[in-house]
Protein backbone atom coordinates (compact mmCIF):
# COMPACT_ATOMS: atom_id res chain seq x y z
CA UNK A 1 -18.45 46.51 -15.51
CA UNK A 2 -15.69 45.40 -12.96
CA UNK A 3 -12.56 47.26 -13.27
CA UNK A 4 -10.55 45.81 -16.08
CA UNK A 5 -6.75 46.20 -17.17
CA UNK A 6 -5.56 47.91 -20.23
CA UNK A 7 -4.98 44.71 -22.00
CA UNK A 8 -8.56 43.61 -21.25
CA UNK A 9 -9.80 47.28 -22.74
CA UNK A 10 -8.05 46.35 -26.38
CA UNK A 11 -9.34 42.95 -26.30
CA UNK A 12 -12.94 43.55 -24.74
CA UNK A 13 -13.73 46.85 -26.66
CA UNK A 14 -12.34 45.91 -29.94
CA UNK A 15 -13.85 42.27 -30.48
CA UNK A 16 -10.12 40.99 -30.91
CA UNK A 17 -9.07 37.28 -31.14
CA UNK A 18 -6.15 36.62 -29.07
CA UNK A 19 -3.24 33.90 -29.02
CA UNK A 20 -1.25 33.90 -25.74
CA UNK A 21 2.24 31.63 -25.85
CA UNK A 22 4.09 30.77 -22.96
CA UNK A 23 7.43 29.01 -22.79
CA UNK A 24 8.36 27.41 -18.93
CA UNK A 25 12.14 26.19 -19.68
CA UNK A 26 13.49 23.25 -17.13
CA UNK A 27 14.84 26.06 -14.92
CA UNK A 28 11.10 27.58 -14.46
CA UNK A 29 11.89 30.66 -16.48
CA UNK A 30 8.91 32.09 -18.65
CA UNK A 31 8.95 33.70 -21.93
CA UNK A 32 5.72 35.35 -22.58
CA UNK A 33 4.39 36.31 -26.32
CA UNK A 34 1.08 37.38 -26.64
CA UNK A 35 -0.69 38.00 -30.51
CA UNK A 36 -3.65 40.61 -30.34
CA UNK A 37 -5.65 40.15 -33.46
CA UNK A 38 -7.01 43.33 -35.21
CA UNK A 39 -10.07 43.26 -38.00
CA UNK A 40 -8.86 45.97 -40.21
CA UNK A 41 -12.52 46.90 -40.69
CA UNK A 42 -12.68 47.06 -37.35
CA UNK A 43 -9.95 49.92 -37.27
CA UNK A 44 -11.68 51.46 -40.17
CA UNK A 45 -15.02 51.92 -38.19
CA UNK A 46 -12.77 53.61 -36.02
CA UNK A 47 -12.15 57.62 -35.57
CA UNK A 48 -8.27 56.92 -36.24
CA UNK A 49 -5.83 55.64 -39.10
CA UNK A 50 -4.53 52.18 -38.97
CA UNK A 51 -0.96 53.96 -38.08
CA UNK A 52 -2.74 55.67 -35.10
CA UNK A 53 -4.87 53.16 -33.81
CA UNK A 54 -1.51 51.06 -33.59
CA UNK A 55 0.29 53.52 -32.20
CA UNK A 56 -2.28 54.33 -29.47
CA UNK A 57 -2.96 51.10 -27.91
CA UNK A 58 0.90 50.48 -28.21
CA UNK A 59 1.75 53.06 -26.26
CA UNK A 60 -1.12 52.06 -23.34
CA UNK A 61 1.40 49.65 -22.33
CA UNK A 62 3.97 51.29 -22.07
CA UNK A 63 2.49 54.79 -20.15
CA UNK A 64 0.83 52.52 -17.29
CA UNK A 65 2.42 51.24 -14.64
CA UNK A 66 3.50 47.82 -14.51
CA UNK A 67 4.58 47.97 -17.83
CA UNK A 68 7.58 49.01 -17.95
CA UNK A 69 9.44 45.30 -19.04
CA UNK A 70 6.62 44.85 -21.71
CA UNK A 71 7.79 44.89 -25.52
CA UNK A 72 5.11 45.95 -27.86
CA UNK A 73 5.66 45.47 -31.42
CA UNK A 74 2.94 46.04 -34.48
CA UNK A 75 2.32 44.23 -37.75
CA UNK A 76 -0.46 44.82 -40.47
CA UNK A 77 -1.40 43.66 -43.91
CA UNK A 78 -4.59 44.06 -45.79
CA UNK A 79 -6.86 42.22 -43.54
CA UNK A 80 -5.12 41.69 -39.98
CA UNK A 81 -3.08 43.71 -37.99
CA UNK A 82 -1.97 42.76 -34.76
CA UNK A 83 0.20 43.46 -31.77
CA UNK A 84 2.48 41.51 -30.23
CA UNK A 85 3.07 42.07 -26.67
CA UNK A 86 6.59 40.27 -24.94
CA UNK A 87 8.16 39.63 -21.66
CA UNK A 88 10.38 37.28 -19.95
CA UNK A 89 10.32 36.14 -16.14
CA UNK A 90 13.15 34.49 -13.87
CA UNK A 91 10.70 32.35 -12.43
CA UNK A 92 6.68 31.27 -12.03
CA UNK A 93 6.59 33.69 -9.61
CA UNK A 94 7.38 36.60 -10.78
CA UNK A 95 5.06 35.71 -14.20
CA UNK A 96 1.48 35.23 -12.01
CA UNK A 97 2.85 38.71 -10.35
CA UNK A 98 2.75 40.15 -13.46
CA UNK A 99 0.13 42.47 -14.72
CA UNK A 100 -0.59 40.66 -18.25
CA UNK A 101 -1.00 37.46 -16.11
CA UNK A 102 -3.87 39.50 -13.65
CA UNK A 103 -5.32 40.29 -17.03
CA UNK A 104 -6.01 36.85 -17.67
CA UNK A 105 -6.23 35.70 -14.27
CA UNK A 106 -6.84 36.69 -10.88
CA UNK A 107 -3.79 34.27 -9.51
CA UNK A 108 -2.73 31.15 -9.24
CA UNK A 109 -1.47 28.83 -6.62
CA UNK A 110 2.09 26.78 -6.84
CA UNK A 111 2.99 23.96 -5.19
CA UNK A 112 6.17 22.25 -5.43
CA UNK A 113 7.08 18.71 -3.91
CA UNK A 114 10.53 17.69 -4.84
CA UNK A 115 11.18 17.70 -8.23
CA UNK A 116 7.50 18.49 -9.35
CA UNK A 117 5.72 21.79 -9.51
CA UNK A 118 1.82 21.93 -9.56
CA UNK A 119 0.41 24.98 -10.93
CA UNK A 120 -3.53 26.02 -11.00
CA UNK A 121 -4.81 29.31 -12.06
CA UNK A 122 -8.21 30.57 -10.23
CA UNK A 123 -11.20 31.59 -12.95
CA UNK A 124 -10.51 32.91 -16.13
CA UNK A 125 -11.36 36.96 -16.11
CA UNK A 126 -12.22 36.97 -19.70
CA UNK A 127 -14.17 34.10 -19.35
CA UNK A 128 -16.18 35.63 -16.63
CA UNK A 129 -16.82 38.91 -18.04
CA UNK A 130 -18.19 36.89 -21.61
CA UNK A 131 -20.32 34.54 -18.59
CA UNK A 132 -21.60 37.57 -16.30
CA UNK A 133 -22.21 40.20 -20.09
CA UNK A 134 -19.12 42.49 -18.62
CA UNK A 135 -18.29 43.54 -21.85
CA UNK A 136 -19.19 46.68 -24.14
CA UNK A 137 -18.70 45.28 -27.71
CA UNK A 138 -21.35 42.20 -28.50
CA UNK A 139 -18.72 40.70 -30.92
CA UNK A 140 -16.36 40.17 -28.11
CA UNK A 141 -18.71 37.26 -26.65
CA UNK A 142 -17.74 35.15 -30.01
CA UNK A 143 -14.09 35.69 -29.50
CA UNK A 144 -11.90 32.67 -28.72
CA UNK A 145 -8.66 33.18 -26.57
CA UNK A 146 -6.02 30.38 -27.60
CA UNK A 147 -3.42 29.58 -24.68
CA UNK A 148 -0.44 28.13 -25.99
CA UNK A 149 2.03 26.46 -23.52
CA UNK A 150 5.91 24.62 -24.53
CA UNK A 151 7.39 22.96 -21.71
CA UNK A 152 10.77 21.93 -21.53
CA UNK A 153 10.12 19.51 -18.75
CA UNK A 154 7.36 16.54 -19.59
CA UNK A 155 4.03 17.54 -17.98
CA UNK A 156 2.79 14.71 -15.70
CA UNK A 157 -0.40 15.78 -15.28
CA UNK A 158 -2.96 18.44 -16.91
CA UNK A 159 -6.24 19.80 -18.13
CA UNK A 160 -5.30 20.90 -21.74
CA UNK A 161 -7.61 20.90 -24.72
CA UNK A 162 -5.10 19.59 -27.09
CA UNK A 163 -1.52 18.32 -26.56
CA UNK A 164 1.31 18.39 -29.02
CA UNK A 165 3.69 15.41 -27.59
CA UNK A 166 6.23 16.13 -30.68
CA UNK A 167 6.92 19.96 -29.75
CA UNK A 168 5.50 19.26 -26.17
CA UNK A 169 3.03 22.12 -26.51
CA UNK A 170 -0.28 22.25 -24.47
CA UNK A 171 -3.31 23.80 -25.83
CA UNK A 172 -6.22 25.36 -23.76
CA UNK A 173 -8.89 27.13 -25.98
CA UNK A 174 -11.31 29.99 -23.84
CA UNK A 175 -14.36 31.01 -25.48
CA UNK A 176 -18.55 30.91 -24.10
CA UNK A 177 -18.28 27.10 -24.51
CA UNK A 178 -15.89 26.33 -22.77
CA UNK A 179 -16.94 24.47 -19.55
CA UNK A 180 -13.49 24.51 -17.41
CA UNK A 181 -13.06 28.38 -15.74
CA UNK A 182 -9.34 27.75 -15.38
CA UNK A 183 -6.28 25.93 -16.11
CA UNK A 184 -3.74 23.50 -14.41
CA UNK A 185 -0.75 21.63 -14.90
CA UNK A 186 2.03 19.69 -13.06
CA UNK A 187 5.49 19.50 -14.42
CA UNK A 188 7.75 16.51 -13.82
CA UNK A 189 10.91 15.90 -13.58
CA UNK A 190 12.37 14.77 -16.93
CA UNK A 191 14.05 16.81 -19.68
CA UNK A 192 12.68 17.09 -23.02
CA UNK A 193 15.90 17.62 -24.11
CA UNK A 194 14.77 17.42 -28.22
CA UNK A 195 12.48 20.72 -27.53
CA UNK A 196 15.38 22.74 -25.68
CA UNK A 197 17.19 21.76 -28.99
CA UNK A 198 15.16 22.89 -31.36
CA UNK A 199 13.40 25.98 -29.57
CA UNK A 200 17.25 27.15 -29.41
CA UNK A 201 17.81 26.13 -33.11
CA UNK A 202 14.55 28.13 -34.26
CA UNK A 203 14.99 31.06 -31.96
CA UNK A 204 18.69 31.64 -33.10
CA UNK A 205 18.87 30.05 -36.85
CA UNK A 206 20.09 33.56 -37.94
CA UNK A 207 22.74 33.53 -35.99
CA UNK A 208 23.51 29.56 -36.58
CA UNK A 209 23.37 30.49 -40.56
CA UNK A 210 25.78 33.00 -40.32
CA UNK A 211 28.21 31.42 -37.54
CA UNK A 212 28.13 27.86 -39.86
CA UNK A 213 28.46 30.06 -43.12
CA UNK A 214 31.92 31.47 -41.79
CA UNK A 215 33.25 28.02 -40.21
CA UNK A 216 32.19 26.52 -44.02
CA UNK A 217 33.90 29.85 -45.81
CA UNK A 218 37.00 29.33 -43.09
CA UNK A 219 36.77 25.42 -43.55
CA UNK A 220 36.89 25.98 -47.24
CA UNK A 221 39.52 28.09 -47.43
CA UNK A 222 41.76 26.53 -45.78
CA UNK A 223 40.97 23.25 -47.75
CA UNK A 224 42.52 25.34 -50.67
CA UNK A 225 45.41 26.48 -49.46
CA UNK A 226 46.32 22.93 -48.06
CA UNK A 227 45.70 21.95 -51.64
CA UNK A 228 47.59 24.83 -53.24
CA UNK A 229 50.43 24.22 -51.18
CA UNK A 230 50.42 20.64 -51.49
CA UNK A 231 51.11 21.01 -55.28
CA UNK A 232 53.20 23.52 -55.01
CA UNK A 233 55.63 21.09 -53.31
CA UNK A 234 54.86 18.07 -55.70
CA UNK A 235 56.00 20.49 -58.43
CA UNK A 236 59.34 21.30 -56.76
């Protein structure tokens, strides 16, 4: 078995299903979220609790090197639990430099022309080890990895396995069938201006909910003293 990072351990060893989302803004930042998918039978079969089998493969991220910009956060209920791993990058760059990247694959080349950036990744590593039976657990060779990408920029050209034009989301699905070893796309030029919008809306509705309920409670408030005031001098 070819050596393998510690992400590919969890996955590989475990039989997890994974769902890796990427954001590339108009600027070529990355935000990187990636959901690791946890049988709790599978934990049970285990020599650990659910709290220490969480805690364990948590803390592999953040005791290797490489990992020290990683965010590792754990959720459970009664059937799943899962961990979800996040980073963000300044630039393409510095995301295929990154060891989460590695662990899905070897590199990638990027080519920009003017105002378009071509991006290719070489083979898929998972795929290869499911192809070349490089993995310990036999469940792991059903898995499917789903690769979730939201451009702010329209995408020009692609290989994808699904496209979501309204949230401009592109969709390549890894498992033994799949017959493409890697993944490429070239981003254009033009805004999607309606996905910056509501990506910011979603990420920061808290926030919005809060800031609109004071400028409502301010609005509202002032509304009745105008009023107050205003009869107040009728009466006089």
């Amino acid at each position: 078995m070819k050596k393998i990072f510690i992400l590919a351990v969890l996955i590989l060893l475990t039989g997890c299903d994974v769902k890796y989302d990427l954001t590339i803004t108009n600027k070529e930042e990355v935000k990187e979220k990636i959901y690791i998918y946890v049988d709790n039978k599978t934990i049970e079969n285990s020599s650990m609790s659910k709290e220490e089998y969480l805690d364990y493969y948590s803390n592999l991220y953040l005791q290797n090197s490489g990992y020290e910009n990683y965010k590792v956060n754990t959720k459970s209920d009664n059937k799943i639990s899962s961990f979800i791993v996040t980073r963000k990058y300044s630039n393409l760059d510095d995301y295929v430099a990154s060891v989460s990247f590695k662990n899905m694959f070897n590199n990638a080349t990027i080519e920009r022309i003017g105002s378009y950036t071509k991006f290719e990744t070489s083979k898929n590593q998972f795929l290869e080890s499911i192809k070349n039976d490089e993995i310990v657990s036999e469940d792991s060779k059903n898995n499917t990895y789903t690769i979730n990408i939201k451009f702010y920029n329209e995408i020009v050209n692609h290989n994808a396995d699904k496209v979501d034009k309204k949230s401009n989301i592109y969709t390549w699905i890894v498992n033994k069938n799949t017959t493409k070893d890697n993944l490429y796309f070239k981003i254009g030029p033009k805004v999607r201006y309606d996905v910056m919008i509501l990506d910011y809306i979603q990420n920061n509705l808290i926030s919005i909910i809060i800031i609109g309920g004071i400028i409502l409670f301010i609005l509202m408030t002032s509304l009745y003293i105008y009023i107050k005031i205003k009869k107040n001098n009728e009466i006089d």
